[in-house]
C-alpha atoms as a PDB file:
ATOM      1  CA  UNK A   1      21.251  44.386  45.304  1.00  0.00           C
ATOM      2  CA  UNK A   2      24.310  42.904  47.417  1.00  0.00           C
ATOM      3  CA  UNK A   3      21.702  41.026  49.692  1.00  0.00           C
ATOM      4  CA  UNK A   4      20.500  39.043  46.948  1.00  0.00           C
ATOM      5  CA  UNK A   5      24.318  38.478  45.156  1.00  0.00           C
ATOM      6  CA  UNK A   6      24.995  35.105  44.493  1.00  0.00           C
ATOM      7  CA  UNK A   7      28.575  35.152  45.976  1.00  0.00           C
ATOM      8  CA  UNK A   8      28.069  34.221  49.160  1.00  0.00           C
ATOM      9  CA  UNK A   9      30.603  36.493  50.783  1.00  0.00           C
ATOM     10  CA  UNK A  10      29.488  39.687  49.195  1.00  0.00           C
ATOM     11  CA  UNK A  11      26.262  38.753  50.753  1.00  0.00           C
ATOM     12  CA  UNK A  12      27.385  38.161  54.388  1.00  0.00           C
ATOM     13  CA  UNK A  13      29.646  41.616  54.049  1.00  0.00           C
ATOM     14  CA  UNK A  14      26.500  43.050  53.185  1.00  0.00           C
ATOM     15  CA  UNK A  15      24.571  42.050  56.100  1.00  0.00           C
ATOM     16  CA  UNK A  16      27.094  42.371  58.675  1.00  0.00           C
ATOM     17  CA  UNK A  17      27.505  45.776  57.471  1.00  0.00           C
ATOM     18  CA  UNK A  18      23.611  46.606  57.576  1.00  0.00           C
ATOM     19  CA  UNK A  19      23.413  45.002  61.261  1.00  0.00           C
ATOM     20  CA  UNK A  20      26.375  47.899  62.136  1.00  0.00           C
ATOM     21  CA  UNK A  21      24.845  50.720  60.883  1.00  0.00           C
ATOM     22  CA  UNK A  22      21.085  50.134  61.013  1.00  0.00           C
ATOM     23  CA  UNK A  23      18.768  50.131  63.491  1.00  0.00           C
ATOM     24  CA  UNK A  24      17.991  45.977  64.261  1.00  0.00           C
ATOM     25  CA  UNK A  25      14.705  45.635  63.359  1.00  0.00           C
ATOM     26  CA  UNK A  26      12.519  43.335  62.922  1.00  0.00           C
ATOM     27  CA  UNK A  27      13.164  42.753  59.127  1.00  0.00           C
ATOM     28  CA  UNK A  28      16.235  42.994  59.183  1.00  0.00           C
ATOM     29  CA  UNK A  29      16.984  40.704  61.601  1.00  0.00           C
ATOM     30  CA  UNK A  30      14.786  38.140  59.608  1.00  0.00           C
ATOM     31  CA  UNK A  31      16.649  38.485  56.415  1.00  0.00           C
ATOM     32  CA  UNK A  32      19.941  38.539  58.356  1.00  0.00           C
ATOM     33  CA  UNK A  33      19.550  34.996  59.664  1.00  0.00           C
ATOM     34  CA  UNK A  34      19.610  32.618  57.213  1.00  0.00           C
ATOM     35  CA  UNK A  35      22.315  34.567  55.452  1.00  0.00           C
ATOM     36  CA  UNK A  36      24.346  34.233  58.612  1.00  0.00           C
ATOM     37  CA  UNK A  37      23.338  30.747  59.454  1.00  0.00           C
ATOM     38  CA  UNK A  38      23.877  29.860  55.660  1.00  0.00           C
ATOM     39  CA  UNK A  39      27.426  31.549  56.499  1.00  0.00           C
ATOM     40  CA  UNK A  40      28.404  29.062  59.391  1.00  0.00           C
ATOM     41  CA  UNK A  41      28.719  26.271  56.660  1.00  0.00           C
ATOM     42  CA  UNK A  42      31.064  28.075  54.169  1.00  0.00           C
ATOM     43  CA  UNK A  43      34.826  26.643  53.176  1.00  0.00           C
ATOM     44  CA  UNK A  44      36.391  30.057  54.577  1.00  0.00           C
ATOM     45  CA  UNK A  45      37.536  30.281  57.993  1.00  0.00           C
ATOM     46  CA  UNK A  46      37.187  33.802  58.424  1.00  0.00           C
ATOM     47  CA  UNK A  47      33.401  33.591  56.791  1.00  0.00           C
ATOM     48  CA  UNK A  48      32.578  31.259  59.638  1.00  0.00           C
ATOM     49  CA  UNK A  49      33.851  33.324  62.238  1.00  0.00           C
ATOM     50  CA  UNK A  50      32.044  36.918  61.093  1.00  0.00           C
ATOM     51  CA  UNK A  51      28.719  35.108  61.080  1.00  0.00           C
ATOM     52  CA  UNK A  52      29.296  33.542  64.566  1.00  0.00           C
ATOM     53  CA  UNK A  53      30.098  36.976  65.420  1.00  0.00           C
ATOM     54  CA  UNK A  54      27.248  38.681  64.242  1.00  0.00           C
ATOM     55  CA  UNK A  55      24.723  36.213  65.132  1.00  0.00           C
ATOM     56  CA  UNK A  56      25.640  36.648  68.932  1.00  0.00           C
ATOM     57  CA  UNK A  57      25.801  40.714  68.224  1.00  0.00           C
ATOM     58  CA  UNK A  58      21.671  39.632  67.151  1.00  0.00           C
ATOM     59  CA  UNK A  59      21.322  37.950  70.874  1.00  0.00           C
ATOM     60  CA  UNK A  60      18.169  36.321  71.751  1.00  0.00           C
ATOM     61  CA  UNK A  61      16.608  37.443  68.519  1.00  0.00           C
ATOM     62  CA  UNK A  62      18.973  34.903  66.788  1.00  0.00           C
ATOM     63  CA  UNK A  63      17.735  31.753  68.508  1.00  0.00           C
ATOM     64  CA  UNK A  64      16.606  30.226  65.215  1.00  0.00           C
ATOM     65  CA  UNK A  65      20.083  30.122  64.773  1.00  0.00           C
ATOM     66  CA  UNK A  66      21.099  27.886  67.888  1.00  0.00           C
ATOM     67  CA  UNK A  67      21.651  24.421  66.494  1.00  0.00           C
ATOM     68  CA  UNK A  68      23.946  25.806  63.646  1.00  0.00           C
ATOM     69  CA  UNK A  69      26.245  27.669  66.227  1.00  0.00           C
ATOM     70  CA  UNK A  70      26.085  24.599  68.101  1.00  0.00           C
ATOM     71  CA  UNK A  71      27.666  22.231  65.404  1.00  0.00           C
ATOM     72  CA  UNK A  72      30.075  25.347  64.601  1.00  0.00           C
ATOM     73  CA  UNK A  73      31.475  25.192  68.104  1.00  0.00           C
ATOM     74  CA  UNK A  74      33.244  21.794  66.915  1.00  0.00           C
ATOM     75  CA  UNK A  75      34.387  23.460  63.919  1.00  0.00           C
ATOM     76  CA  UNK A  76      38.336  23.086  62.925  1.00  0.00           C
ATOM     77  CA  UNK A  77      39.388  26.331  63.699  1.00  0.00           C
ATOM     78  CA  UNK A  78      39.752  27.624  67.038  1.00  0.00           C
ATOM     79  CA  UNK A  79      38.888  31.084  66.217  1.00  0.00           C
ATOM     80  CA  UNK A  80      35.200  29.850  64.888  1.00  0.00           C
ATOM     81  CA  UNK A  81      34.813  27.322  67.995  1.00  0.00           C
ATOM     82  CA  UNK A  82      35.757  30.740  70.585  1.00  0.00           C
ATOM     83  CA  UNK A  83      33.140  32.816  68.432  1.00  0.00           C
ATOM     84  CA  UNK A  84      30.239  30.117  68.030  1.00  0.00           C
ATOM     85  CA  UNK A  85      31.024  29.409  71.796  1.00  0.00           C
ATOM     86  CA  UNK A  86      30.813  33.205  72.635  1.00  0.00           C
ATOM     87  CA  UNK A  87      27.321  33.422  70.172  1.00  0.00           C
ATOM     88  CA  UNK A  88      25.735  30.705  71.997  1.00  0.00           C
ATOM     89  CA  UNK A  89      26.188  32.502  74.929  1.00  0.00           C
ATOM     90  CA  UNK A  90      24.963  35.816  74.121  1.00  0.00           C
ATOM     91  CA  UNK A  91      21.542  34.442  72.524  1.00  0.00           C
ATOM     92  CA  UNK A  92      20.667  32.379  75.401  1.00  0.00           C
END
């Protein structure tokens, strides 16, 4: 049910915390990345910088992800530019 809320946060919470606990499969990993890509777009700071964070955490399974991280590491905070920096690293 919290994967499919329509607040935005509750839904990133949701899938950072199944990426934590789970095994990384296959599915999961697919549902996790547009959520977290979706993520690198929204108005909160610290939203930015949990999805940059767990989309490196995916490594080169989160690829698809690439060009997203990419604009995020010329994003206004410094915390989000480290983490999209560090993401972009990790998947390639």
């Amino acid at each position: 049910k919290l994967l499919a809320s329509e607040d935005k946060v509750v839904r990133l919470t949701s899938t950072w915390a199944l990426l934590q606990i789970g095994p990384k499969s296959e599915g999961l990993v697919e549902s996790a990345l547009p959520v977290l890509t979706d993520s690198l777009a929204n108005p909160l700071d610290f939203v930015r910088y949990e999805a940059a964070i767990a989309l490196g955490d995916l490594g080169p399974s989160a690829e698809p992800a690439l060009s997203a991280l990419e604009a995020a590491a010329s994003d206004q905070s410094p915390a989000v530019r480290r983490a999209a920096a560090e993401a972009i690293r990790k998947i390639r």
